[in-house]
Protein backbone atom coordinates (compact mmCIF):
# COMPACT_ATOMS: atom_id res chain seq x y z
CA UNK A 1 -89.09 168.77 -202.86
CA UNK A 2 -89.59 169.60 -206.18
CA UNK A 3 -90.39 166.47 -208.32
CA UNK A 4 -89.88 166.09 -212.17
CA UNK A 5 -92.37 167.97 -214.26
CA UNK A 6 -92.86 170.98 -211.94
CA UNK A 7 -91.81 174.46 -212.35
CA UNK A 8 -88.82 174.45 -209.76
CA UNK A 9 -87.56 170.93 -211.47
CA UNK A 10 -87.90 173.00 -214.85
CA UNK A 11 -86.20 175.56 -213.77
CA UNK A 12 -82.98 174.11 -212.25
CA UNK A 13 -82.82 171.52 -215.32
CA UNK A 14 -83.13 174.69 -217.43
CA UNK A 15 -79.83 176.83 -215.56
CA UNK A 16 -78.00 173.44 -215.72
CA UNK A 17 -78.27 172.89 -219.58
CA UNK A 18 -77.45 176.87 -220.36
CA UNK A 19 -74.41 176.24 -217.87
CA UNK A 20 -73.22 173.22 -219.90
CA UNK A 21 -73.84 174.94 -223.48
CA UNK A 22 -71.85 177.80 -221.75
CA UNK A 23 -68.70 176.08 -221.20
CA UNK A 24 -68.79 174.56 -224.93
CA UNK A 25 -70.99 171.37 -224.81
CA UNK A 26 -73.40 170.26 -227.70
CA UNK A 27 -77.20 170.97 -227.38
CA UNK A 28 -77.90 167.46 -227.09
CA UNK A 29 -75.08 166.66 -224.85
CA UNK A 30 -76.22 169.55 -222.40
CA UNK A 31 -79.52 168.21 -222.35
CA UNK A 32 -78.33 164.56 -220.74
CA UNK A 33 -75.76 165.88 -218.24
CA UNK A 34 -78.68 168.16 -217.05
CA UNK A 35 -80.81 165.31 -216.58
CA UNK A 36 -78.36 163.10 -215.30
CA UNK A 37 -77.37 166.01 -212.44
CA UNK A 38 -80.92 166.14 -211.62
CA UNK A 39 -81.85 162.18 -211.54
CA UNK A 40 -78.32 162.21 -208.95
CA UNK A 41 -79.49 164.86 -207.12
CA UNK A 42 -81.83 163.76 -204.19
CA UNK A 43 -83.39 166.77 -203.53
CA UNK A 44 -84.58 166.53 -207.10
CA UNK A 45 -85.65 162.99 -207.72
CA UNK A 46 -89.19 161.78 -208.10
CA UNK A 47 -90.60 159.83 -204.63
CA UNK A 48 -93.11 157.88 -206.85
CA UNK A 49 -97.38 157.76 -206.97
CA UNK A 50 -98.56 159.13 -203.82
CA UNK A 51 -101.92 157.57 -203.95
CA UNK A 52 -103.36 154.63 -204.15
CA UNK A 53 -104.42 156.15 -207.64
CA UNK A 54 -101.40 156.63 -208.82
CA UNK A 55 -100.35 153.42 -208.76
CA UNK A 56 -102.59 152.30 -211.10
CA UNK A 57 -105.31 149.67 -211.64
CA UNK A 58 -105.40 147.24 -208.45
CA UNK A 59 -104.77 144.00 -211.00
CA UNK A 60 -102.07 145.28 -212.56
CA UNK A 61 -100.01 146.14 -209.44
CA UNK A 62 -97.22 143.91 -208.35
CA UNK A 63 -98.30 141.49 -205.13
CA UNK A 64 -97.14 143.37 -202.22
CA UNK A 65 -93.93 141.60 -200.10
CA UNK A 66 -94.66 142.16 -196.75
């Protein structure tokens, strides 16, 4: 699954803002509905830090529920 940042991601959000300036929308406006498809999209949104790195310094996490 591609996740934001990588090439695929860049890609797709890339064909989905030359599609919206296509059919007559502002630069800017383009830009958010491409964004907005791809934060919708579930193949496409981020799953979060995958390592224990990645969530950042130990005291700083939030406690843990279960």
């Amino acid at each position: 699954m591609p996740e934001p940042g990588s090439k695929k991601y860049d890609t797709r959000r890339a064909r989905l803002r030359k599609d919206a300036e296509r059919s007559g929308v502002s630069d800017q406006d383009a830009n958010e509905a491409a964004n907005e498809t791809l934060r919708q999209d579930p193949e496409y949104r981020s799953r979060g830090p995958r390592t224990e790195r990645g969530r950042g310094p130990k005291g700083e996490r939030p406690k843990d529920t279960d």
